[in-house]
Protein backbone atom coordinates (compact mmCIF):
# COMPACT_ATOMS: atom_id res chain seq x y z
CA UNK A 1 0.00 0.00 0.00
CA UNK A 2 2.97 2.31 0.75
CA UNK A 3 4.48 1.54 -2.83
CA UNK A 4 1.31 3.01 -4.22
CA UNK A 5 1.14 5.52 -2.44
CA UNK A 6 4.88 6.40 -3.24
CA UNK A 7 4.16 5.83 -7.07
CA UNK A 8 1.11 8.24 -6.87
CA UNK A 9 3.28 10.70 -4.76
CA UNK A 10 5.85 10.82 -7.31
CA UNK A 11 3.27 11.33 -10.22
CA UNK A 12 2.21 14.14 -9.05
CA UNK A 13 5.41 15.58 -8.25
CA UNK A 14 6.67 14.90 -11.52
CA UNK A 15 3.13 16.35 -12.96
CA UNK A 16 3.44 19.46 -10.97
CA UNK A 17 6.98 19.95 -12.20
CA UNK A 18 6.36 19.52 -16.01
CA UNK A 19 3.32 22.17 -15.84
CA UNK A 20 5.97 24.82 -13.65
CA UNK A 21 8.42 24.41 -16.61
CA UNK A 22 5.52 24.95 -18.96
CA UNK A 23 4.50 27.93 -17.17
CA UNK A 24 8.63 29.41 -17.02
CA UNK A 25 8.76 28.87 -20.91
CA UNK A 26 5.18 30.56 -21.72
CA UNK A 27 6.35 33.24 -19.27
CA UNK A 28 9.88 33.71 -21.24
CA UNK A 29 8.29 33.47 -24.55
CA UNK A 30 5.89 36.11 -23.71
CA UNK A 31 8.54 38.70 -22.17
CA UNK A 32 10.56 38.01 -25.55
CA UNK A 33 7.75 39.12 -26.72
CA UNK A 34 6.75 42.28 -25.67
CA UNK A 35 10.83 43.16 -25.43
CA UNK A 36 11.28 43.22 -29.78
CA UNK A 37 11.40 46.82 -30.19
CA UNK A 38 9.11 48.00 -32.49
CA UNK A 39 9.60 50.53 -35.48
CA UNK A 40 6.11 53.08 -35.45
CA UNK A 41 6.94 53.81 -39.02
CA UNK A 42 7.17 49.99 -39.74
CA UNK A 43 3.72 49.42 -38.64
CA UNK A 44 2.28 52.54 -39.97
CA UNK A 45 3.81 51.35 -42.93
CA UNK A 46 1.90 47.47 -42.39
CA UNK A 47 -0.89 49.35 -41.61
CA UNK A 48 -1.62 51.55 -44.38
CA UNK A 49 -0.71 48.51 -46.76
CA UNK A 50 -3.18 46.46 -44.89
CA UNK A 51 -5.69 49.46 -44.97
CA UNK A 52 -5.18 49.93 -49.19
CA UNK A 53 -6.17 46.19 -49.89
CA UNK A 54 -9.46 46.33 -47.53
CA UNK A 55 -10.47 49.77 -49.61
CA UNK A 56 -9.49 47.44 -53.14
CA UNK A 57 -11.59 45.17 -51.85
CA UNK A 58 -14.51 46.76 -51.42
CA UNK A 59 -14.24 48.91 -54.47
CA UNK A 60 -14.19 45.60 -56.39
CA UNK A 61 -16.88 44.50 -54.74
CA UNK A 62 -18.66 47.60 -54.97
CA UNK A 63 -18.26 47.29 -59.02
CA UNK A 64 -19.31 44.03 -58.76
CA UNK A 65 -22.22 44.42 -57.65
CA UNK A 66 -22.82 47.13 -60.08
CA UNK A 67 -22.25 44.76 -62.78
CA UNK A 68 -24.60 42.40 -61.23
CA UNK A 69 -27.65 43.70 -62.95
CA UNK A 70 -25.89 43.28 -66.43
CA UNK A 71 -24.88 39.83 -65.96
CA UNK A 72 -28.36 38.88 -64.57
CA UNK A 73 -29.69 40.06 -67.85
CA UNK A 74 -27.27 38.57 -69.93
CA UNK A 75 -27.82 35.35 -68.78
CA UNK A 76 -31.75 35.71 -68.93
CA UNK A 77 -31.22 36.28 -72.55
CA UNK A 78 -29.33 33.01 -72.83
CA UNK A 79 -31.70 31.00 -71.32
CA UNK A 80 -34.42 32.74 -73.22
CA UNK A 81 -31.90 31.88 -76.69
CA UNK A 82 -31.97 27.96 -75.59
CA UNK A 83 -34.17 25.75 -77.31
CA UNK A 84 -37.72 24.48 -75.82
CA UNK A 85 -37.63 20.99 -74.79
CA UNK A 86 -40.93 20.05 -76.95
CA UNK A 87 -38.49 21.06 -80.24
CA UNK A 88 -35.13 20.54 -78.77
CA UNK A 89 -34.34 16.96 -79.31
CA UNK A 90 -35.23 16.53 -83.07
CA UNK A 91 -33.47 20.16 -83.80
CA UNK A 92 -30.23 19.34 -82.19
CA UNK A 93 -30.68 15.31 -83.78
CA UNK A 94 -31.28 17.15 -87.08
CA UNK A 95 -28.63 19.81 -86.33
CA UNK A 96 -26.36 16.85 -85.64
CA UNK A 97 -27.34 14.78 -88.93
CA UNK A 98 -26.37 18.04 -91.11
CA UNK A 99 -23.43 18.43 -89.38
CA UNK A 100 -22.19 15.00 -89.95
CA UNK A 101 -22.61 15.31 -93.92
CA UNK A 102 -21.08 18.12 -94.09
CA UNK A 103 -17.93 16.97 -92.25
CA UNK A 104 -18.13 13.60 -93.92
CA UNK A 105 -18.75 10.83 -90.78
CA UNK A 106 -21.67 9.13 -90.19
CA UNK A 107 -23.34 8.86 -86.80
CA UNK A 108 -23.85 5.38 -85.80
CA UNK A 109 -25.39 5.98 -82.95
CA UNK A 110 -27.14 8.36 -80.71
CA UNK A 111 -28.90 8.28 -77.27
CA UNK A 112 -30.06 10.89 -75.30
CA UNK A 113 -30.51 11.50 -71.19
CA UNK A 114 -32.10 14.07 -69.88
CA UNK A 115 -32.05 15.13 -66.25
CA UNK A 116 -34.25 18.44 -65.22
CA UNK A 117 -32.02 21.38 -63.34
CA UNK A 118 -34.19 22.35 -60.47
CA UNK A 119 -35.57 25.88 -59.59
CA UNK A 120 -33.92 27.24 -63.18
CA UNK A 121 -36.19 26.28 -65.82
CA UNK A 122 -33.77 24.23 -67.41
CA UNK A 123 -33.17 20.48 -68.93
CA UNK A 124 -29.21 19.51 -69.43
CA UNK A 125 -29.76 16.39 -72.09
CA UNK A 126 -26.22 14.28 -71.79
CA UNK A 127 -25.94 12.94 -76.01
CA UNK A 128 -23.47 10.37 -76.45
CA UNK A 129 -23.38 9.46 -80.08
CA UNK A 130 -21.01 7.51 -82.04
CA UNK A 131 -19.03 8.99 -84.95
CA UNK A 132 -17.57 7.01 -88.09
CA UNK A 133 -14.94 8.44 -90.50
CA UNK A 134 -10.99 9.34 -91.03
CA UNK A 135 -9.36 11.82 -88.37
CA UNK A 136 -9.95 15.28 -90.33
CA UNK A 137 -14.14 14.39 -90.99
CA UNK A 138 -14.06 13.89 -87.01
CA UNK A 139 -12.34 16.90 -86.45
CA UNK A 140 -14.56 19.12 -88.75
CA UNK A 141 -17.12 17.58 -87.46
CA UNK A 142 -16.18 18.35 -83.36
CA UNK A 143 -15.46 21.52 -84.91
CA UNK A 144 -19.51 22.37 -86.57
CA UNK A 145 -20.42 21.47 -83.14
CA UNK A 146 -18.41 24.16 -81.55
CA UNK A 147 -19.43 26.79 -84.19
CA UNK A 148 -22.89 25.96 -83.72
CA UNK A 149 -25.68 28.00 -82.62
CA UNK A 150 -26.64 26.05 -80.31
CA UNK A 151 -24.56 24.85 -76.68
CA UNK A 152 -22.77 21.84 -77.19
CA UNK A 153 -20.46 21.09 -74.12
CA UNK A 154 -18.21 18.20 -75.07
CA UNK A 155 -17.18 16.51 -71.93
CA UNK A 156 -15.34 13.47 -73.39
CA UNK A 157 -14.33 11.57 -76.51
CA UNK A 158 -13.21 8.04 -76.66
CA UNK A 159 -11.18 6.88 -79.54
CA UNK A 160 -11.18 3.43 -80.76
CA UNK A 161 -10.14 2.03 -84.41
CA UNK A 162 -12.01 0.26 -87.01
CA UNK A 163 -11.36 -3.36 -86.36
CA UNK A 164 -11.94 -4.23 -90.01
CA UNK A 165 -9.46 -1.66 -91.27
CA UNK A 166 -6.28 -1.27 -89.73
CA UNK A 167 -4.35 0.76 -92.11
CA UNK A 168 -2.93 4.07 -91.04
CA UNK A 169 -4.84 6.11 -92.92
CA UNK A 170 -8.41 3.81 -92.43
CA UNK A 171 -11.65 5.08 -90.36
CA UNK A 172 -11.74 5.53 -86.88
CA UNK A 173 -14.53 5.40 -84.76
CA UNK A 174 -15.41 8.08 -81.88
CA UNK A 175 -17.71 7.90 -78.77
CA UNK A 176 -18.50 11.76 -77.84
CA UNK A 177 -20.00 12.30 -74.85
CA UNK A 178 -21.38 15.58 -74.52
CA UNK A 179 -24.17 18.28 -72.75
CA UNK A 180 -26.68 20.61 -74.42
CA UNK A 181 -29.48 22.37 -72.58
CA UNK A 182 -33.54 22.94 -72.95
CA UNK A 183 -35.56 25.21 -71.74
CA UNK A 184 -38.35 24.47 -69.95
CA UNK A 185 -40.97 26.87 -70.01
């Protein structure tokens, strides 16, 4: 029982002893401190530096929000200059078809998933369509999509050859997966 008590005695001895040497380094850290001279011009200096960014900020902000009006607007019109859902899919299917003559590939094939963007009047329709033909018919083609009136966002293309023509110059075959978007109303 006197071991124990020893042990305990010698815990908190040792406890005690690690929080005063704590408490001396906190205390000498502190007067270090407060004993760096300090240079008023220095900190009027860090001062009026800090002072010139907060008044940057806020004019940017302030023209920001000026501007805010403008963008609202502009983006109203864009939404207005999207395509209903009742026409959209056989515009941009026909859209797509004339595109692909005129570059030269043929679509193979086509599918279309919509998914409804809440509280913005909106439909994004994910398209992933396959595309048949040499490198420069794919690449007009990619490229009538990006001139188009209409918003084609191309997220991904997957390139795989024609297994029936392996020469260097044969067909090559091209999953595009890509975003347009509807309106609703």
């Amino acid at each position: 029982m006197t071991s124990n008590f020893k042990l305990q005695k010698r815990l908190i001895i040792g406890a005690l002893l690690v929080l005063v040497f704590a408490d001396i380094a906190l205390a000498a850290y502190s007067w270090r401190l407060s004993s760096v001279p300090r240079n008023p011009q220095q900190e009027l200096a860090l001062q009026t530096k800090q002072f010139e960014l907060l008044r940057a900020d806020i004019k940017r902000a302030i023209a920001i929000r000026g501007l805010m009006p403008a963008i609202q607007k502009d983006c109203e019109q864009f939404e207005r200059a999207l395509q209903p859902v009742a026409t959209g899919y056989s515009s941009v299917s026909a859209e797509m078809d004339a595109i692909a003559k005129k570059a030269g590939v043929k679509i193979d094939d086509r599918t279309f998933r919509r998914k409804e963007i809440a509280n913005r009047g909106l439909e994004e329709v994910v398209i992933d369509a396959t595309v048949n033909g040499d490198y420069i018919s794919v690449v007009r083609f990619l490229n009538g999509l990006q001139r188009s009136h209409n918003l084609y966002v191309v997220d991904g293309l997957s390139l795989a050859g024609d297994t029936q023509n392996q020469s260097a110059n044969g067909p090559i075959r091209v999953a595009v997966h890509m975003k347009t978007y509807f309106r609703v109303s």
